[in-house]
C-alpha atoms as a PDB file:
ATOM      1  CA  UNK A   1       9.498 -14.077  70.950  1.00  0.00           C
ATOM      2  CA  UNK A   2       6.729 -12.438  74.000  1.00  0.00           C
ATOM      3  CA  UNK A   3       4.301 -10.867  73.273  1.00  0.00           C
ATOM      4  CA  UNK A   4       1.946  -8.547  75.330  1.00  0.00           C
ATOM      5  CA  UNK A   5      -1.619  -8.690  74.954  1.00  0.00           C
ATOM      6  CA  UNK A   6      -5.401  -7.197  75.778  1.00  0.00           C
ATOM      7  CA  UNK A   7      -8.501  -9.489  76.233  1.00  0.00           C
ATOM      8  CA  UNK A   8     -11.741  -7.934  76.419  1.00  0.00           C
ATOM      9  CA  UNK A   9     -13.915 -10.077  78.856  1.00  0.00           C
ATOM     10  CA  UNK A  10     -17.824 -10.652  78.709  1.00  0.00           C
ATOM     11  CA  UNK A  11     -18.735  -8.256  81.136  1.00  0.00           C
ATOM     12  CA  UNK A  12     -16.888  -5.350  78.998  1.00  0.00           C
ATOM     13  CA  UNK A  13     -13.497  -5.122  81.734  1.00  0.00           C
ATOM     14  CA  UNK A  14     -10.233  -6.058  79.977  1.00  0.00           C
ATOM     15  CA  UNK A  15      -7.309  -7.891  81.240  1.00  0.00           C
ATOM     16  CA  UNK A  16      -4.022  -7.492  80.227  1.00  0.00           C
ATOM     17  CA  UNK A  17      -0.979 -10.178  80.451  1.00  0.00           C
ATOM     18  CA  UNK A  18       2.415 -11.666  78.513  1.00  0.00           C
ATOM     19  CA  UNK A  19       2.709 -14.642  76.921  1.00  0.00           C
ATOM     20  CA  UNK A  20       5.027 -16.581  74.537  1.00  0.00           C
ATOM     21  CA  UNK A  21       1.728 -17.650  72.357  1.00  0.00           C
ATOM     22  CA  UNK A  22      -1.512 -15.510  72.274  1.00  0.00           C
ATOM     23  CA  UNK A  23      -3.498 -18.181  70.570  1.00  0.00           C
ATOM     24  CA  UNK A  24      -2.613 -20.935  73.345  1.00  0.00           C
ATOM     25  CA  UNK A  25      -3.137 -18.250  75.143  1.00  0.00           C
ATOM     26  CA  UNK A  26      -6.621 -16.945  74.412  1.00  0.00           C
ATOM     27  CA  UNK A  27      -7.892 -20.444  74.475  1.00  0.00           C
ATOM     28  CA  UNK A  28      -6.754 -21.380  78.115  1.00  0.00           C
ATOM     29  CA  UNK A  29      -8.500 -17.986  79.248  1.00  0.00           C
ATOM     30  CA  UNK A  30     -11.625 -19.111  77.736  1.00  0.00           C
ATOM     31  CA  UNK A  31     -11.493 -22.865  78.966  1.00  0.00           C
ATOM     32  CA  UNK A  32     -11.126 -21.439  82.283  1.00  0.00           C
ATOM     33  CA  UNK A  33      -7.337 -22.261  82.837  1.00  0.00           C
ATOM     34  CA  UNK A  34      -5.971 -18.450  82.722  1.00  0.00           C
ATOM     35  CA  UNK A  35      -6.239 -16.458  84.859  1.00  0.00           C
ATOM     36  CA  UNK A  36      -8.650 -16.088  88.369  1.00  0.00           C
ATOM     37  CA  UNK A  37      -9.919 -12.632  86.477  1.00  0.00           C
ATOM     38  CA  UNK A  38     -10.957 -13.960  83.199  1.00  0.00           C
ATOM     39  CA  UNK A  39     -12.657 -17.328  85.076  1.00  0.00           C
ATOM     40  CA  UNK A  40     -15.663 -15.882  85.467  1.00  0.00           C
ATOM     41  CA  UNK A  41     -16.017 -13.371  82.478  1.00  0.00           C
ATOM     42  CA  UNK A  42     -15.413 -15.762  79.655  1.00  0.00           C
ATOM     43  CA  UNK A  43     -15.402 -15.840  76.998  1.00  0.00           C
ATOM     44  CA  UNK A  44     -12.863 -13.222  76.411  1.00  0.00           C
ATOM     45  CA  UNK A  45     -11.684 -11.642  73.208  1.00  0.00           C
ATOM     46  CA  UNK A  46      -8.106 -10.997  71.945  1.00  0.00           C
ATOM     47  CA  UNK A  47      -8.776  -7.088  71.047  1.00  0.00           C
ATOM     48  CA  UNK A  48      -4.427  -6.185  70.836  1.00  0.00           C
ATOM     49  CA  UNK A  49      -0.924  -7.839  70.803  1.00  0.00           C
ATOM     50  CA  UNK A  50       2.746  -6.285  70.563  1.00  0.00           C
ATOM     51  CA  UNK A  51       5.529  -8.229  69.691  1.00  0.00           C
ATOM     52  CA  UNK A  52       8.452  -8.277  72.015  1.00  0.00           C
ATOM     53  CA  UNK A  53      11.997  -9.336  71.969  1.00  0.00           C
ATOM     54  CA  UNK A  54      12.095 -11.172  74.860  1.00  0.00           C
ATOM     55  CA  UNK A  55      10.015 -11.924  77.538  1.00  0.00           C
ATOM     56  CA  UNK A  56      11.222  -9.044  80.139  1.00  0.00           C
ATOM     57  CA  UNK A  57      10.135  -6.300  77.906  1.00  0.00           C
ATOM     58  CA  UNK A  58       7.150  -8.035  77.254  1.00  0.00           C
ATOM     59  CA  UNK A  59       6.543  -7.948  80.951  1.00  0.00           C
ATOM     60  CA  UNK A  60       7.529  -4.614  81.340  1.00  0.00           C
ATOM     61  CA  UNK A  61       4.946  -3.271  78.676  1.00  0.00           C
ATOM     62  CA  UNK A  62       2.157  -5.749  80.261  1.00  0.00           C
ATOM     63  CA  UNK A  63       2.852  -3.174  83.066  1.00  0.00           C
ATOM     64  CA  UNK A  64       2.904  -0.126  81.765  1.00  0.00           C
ATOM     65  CA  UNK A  65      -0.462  -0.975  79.928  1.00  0.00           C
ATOM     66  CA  UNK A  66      -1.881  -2.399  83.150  1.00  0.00           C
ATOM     67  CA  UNK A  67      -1.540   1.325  84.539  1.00  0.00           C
ATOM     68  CA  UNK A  68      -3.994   2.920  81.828  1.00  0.00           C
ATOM     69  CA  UNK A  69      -7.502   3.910  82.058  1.00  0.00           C
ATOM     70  CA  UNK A  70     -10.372   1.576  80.600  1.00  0.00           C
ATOM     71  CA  UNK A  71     -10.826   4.841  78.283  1.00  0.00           C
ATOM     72  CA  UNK A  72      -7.015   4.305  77.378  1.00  0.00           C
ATOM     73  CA  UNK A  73      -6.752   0.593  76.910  1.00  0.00           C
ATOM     74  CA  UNK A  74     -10.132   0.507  74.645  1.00  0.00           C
ATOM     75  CA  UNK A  75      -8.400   3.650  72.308  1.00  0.00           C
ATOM     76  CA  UNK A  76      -5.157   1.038  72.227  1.00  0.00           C
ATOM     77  CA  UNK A  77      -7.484  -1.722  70.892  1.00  0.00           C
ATOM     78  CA  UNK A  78      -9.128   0.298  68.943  1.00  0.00           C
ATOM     79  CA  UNK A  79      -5.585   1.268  67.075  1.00  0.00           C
ATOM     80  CA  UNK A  80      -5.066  -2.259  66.477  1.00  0.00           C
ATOM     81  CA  UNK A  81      -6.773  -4.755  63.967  1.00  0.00           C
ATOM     82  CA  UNK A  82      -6.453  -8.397  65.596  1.00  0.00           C
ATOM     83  CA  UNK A  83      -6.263 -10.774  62.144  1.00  0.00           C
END
C-alpha cells in the first residue's frame, strides 16, 4: 500500500509527498531527515492521507494535489479528520 499525504509546516505552507508509511514518515520530516522544504519549518503536522494501491498512483495524486491552491489544499484537509 502508498499513500499520499499533506503536512502543514510551522510557518502555515504545506508540503505534499508519497510514502509507503505516513507515521515513519511524519517523524523523519520533523527530525529533519525529509525533505529540504520541511527542514526548516518543523515541526510539521500530518493534516490528510489517501490510500493508494500502489505506489504510481500514489505518485500521480501527490501531483495532482501539488498543482492546487493553498486555498484548495487547506479545504482538502479540512475534509479530512487525521486519527
Amino acid at each position: 500500500m502508498s499513500y499520499t499525504y499533506i503536512l502543514k509546516c510551522s510557518d502555515g505552507t504545506y508540503y505534499t509527498g508519497w510514502t509507503t508509511d505516513p507515521e515513519r514518515r511524519v517523524k523523519e520530516h520533523n527530525a529533519g531527515r525529509g525533505a529540504r522544504y520541511t527542514r526548516h519549518r518543523r515541526p510539521v503536522e500530518l493534516v490528510y492521507v489517501e490510500e493508494h494501491p500502489d505506489r504510481s498512483r500514489a505518485m500521480s495524486r501527490e501531483y495532482k494535489i501539488k498543482k492546487l491552491t493553498h486555498t484548495q489544499k487547506e479545504e482538502l484537509a479540512q475534509s479530512y479528520s487525521v486519527s
